[in-house]
C-alpha atoms as a PDB file:
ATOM      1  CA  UNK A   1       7.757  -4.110  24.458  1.00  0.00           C
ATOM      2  CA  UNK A   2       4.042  -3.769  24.169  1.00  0.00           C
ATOM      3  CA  UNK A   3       1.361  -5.867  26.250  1.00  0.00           C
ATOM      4  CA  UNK A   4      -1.185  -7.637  24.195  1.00  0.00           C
ATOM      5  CA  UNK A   5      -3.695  -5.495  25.884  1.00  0.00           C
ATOM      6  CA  UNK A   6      -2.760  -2.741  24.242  1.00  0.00           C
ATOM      7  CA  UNK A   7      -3.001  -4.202  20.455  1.00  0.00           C
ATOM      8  CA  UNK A   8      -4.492  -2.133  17.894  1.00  0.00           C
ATOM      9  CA  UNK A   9      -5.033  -2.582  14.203  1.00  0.00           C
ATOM     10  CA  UNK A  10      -1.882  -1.118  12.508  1.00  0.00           C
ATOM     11  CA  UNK A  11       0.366  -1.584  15.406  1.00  0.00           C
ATOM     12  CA  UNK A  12       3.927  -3.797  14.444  1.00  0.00           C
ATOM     13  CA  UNK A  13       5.184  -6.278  16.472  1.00  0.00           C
ATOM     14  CA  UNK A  14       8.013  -8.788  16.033  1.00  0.00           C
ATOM     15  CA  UNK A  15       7.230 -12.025  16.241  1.00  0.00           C
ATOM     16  CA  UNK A  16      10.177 -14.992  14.954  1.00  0.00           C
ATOM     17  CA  UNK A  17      12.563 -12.484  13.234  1.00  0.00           C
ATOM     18  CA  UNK A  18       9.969 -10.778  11.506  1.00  0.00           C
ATOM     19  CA  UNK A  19       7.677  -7.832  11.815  1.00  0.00           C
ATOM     20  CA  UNK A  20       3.865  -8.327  11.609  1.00  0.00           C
ATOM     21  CA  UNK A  21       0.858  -6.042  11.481  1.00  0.00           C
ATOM     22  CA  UNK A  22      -2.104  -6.501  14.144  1.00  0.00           C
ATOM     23  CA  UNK A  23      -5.375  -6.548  11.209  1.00  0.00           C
ATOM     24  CA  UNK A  24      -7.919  -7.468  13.857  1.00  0.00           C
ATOM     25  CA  UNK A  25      -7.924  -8.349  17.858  1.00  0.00           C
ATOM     26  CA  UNK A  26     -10.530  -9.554  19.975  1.00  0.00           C
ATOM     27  CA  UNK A  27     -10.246  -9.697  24.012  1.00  0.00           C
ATOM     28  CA  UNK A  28     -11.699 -13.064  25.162  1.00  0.00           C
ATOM     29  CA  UNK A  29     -12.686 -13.282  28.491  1.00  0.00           C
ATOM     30  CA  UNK A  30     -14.201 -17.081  29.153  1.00  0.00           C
ATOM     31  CA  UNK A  31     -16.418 -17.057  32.453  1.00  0.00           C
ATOM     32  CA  UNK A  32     -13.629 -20.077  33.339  1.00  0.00           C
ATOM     33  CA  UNK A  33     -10.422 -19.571  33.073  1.00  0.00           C
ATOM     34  CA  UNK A  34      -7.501 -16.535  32.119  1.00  0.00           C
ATOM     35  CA  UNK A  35      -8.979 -13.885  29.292  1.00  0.00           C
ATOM     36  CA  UNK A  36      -6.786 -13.704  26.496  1.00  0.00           C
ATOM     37  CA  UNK A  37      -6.185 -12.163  23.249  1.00  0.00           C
ATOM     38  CA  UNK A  38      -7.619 -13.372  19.515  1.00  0.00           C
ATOM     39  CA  UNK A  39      -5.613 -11.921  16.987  1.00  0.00           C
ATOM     40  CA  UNK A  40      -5.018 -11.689  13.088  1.00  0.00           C
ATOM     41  CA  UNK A  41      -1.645 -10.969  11.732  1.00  0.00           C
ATOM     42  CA  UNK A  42       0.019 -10.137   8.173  1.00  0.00           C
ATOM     43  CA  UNK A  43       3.863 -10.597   7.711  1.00  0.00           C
ATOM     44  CA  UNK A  44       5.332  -7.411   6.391  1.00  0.00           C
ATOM     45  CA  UNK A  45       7.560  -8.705   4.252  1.00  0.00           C
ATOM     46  CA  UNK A  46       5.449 -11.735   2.874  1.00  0.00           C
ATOM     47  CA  UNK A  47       2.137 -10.678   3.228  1.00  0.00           C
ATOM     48  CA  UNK A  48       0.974 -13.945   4.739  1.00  0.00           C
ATOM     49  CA  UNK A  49      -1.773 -13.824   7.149  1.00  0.00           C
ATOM     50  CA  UNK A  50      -2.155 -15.718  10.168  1.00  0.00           C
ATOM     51  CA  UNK A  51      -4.209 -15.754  13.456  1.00  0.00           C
ATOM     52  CA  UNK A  52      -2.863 -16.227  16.633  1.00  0.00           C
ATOM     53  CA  UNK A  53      -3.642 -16.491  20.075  1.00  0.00           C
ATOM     54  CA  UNK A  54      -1.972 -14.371  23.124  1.00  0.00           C
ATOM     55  CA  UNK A  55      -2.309 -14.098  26.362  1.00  0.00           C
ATOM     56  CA  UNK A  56      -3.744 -11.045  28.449  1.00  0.00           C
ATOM     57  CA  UNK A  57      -1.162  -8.941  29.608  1.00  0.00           C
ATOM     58  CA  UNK A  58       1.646 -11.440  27.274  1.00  0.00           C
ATOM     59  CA  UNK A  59       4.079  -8.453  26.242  1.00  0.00           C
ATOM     60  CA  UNK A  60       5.870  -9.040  22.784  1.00  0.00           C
ATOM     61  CA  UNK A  61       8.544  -6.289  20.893  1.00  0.00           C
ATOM     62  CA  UNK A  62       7.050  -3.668  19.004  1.00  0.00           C
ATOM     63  CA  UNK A  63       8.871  -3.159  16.090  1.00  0.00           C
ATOM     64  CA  UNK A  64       9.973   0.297  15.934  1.00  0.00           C
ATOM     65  CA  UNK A  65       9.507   1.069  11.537  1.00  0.00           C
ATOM     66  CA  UNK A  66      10.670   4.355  10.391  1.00  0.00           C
ATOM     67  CA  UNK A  67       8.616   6.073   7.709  1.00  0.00           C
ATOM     68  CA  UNK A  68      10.344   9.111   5.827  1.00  0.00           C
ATOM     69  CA  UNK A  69       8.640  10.868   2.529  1.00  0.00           C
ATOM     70  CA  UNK A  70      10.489  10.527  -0.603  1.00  0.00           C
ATOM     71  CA  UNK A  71      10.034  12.039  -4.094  1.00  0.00           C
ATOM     72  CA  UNK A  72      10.402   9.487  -7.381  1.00  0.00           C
ATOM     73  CA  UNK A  73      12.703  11.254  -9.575  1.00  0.00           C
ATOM     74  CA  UNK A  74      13.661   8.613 -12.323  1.00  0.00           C
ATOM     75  CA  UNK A  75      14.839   5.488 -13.181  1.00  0.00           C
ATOM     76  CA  UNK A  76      17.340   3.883 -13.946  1.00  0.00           C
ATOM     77  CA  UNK A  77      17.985   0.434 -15.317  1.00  0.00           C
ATOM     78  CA  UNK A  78      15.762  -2.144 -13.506  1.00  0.00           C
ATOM     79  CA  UNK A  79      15.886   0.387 -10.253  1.00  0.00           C
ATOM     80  CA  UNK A  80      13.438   3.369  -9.508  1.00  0.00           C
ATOM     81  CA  UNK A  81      15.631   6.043  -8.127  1.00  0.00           C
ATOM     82  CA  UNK A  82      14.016   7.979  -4.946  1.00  0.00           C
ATOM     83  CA  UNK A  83      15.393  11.432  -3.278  1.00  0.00           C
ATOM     84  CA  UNK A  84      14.816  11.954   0.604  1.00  0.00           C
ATOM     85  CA  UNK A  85      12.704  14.823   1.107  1.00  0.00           C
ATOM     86  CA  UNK A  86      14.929  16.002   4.464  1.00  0.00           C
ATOM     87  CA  UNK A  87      18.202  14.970   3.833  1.00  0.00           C
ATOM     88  CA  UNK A  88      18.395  14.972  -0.024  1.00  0.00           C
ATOM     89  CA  UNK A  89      19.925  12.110  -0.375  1.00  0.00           C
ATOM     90  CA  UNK A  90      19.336   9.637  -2.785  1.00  0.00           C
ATOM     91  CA  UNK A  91      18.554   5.806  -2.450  1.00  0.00           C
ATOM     92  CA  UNK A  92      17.534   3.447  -5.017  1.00  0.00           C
ATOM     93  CA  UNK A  93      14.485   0.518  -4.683  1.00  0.00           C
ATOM     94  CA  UNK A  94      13.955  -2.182  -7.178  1.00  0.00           C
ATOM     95  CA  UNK A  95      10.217  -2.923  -8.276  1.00  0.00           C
ATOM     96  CA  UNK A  96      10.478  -6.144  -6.022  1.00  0.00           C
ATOM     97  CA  UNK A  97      10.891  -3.960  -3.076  1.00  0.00           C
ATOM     98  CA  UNK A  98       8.326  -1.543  -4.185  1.00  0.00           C
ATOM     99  CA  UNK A  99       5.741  -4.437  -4.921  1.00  0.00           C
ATOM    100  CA  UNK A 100       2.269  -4.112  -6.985  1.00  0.00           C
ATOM    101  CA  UNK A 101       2.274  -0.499  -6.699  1.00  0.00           C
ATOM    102  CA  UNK A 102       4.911   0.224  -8.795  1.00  0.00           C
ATOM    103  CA  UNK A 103       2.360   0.620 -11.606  1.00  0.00           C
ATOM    104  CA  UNK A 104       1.227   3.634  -9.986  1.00  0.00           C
ATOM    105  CA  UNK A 105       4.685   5.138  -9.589  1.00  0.00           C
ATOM    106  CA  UNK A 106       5.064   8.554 -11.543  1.00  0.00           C
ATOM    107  CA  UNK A 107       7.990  10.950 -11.834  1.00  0.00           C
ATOM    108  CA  UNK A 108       7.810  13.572  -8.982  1.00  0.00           C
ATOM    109  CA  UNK A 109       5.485  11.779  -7.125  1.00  0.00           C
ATOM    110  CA  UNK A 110       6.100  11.647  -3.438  1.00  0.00           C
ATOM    111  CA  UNK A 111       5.549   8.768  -1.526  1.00  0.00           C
ATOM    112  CA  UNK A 112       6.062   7.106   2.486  1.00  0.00           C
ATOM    113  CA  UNK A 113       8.725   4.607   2.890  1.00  0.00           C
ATOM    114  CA  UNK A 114       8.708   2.317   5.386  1.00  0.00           C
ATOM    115  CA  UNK A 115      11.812   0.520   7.185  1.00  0.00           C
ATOM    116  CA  UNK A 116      12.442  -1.809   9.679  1.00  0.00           C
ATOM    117  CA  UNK A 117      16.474  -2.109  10.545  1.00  0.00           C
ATOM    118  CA  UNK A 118      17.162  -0.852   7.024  1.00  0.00           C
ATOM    119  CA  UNK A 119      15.007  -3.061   5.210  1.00  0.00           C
ATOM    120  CA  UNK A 120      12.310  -1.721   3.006  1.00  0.00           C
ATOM    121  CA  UNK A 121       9.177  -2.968   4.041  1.00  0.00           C
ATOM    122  CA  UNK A 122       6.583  -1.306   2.201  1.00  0.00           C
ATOM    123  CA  UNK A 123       6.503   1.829   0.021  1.00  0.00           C
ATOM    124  CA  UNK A 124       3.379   3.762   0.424  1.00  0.00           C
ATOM    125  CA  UNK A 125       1.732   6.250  -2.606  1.00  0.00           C
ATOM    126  CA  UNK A 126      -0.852   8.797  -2.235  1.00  0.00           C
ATOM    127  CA  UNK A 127      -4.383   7.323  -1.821  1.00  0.00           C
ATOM    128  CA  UNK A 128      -5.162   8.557  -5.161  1.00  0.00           C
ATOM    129  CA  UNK A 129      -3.090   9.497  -8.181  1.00  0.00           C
ATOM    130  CA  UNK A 130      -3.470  11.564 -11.365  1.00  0.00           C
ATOM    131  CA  UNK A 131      -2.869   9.962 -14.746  1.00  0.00           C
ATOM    132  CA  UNK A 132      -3.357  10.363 -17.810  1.00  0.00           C
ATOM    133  CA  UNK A 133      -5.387   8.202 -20.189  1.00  0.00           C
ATOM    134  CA  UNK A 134      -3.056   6.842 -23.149  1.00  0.00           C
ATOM    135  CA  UNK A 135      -4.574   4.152 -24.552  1.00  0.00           C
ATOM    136  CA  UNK A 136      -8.103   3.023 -24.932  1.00  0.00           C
ATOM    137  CA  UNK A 137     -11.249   2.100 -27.169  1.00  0.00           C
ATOM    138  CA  UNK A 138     -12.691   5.128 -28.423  1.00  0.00           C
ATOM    139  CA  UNK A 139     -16.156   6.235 -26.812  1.00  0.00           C
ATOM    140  CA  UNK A 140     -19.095   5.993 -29.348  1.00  0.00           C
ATOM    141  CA  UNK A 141     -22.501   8.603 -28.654  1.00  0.00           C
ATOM    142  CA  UNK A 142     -24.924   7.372 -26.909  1.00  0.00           C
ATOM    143  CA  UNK A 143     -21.855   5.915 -23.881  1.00  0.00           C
ATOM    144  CA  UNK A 144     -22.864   7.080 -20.299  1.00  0.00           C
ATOM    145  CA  UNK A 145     -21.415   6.726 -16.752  1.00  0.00           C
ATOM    146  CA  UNK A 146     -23.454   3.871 -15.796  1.00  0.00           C
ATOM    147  CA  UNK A 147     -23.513   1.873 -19.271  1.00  0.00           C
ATOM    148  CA  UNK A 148     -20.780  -0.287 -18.917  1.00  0.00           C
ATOM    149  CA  UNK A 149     -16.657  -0.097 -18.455  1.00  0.00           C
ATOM    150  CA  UNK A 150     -14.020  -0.485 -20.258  1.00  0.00           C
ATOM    151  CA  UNK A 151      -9.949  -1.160 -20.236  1.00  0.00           C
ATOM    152  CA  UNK A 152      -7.893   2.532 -20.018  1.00  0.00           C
ATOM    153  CA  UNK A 153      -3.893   1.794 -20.259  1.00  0.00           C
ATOM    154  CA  UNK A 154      -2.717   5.015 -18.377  1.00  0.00           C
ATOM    155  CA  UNK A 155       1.157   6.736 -18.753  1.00  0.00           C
ATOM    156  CA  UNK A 156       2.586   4.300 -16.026  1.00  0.00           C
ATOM    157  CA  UNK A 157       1.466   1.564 -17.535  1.00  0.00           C
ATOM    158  CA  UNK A 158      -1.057   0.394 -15.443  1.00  0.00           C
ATOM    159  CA  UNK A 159      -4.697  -0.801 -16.933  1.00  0.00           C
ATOM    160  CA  UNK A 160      -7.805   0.253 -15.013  1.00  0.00           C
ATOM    161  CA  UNK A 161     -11.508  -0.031 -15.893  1.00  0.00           C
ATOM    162  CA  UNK A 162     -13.088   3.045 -16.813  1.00  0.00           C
ATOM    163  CA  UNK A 163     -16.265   4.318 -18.012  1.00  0.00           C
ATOM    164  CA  UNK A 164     -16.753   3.927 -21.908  1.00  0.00           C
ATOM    165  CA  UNK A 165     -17.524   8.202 -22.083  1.00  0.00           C
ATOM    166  CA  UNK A 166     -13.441   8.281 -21.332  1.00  0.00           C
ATOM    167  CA  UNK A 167     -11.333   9.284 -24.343  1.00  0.00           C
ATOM    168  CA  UNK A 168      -7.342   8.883 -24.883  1.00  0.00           C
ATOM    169  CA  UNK A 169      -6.009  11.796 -23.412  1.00  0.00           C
ATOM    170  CA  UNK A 170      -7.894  12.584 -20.913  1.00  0.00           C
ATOM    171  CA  UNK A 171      -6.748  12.944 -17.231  1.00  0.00           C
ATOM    172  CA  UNK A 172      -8.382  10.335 -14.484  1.00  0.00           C
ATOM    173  CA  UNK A 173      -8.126  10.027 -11.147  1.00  0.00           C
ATOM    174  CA  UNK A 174      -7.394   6.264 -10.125  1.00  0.00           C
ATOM    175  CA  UNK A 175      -7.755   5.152  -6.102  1.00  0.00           C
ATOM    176  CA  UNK A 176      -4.023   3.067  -6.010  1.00  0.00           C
ATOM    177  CA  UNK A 177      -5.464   0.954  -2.870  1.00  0.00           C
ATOM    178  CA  UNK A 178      -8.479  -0.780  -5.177  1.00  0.00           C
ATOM    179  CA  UNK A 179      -7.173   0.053  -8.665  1.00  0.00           C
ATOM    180  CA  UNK A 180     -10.196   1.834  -9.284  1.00  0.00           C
ATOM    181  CA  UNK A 181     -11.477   4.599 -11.541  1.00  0.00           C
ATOM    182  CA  UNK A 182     -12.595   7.757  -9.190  1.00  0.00           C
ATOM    183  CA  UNK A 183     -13.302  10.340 -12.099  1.00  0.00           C
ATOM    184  CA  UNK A 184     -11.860  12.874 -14.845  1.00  0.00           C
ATOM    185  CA  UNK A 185      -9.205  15.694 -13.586  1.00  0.00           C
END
């Protein structure tokens, strides 16, 4: 149990069946009446958002998620097969578990999984990622860093916006939390 004092952004709570992320609090303490505790929350497994209202002190479960590092190593069919990094076993997550960042999602790469009583809630990649530039306009002279942007399909599949100097071939480093273009390997 945790008391709504002690909310944090990033802490998990369960709240009807379901585990939700505190985004943002705010302690409210009205000059009449019992302070209590403003508070923004995202479902885990949905993604929905919604604010509610606690009081100080109100205690709630705090879902206890369990994060272990696994390495990609292929695929297989419509499922992206992942080795545990401690155990060596192997498990197997479909891109609907994995979500929007399966675009990002190379062979080798290691990433955090995160479960709540077995469930997959969220699979979490490196901040940034390596990739390689496969298909895009070619770059004509005169093209500089600030002259415009333009679409890169990279290896994964994924398309990014990237700076018209960027040839196919080349190696890019892409931020996977705003799907942005970062720079050349």
């Amino acid at each position: 149990m945790i008391s709504s004092n002690d909310f944090r952004p990033g802490v998990s709570i369960v709240l009807d069946g379901s585990v939700w992320r505190v985004v943002e609090f705010l302690h409210v303490k009205p000059g009449k009446g019992a302070a209590f505790v403003r508070t923004k929350l995202k479902n885990a497994q949905s993604g929905n958002t919604v604010e509610r209202t606690f009081r100080a002190g109100e205690t709630v479960p705090q879902a206890n998620l369990e994060k272990s590092t696994m390495q990609h190593t292929y695929k297989e069919g419509d499922e992206y097969v992942f080795m545990d990094m401690e155990t060596y076993e192997e498990g197997r997550l479909t891109a609907q578990q994995i979500g929007d960042k399966v675009k990002y999602l190379k062979e080798g790469m290691e990433a955090n999984v995160v479960r709540w009583n077995e469930q997959v809630l969220d699979v979490e990649l490196p901040n940034s990622v390596v990739l390689e530039v496969i298909e895009t306009d070619p770059g004509v002279k005169g093209d500089t860093a600030t002259g415009g942007s333009k679409p890169a399909k990279l290896e994964t599949g994924a398309t990014v916006m990237v700076p018209l100097f960027i040839a196919q071939g080349e190696r890019i480093r892409i931020d996977t939390r705003e799907d942005k273009y970062l720079g050349r390997e």
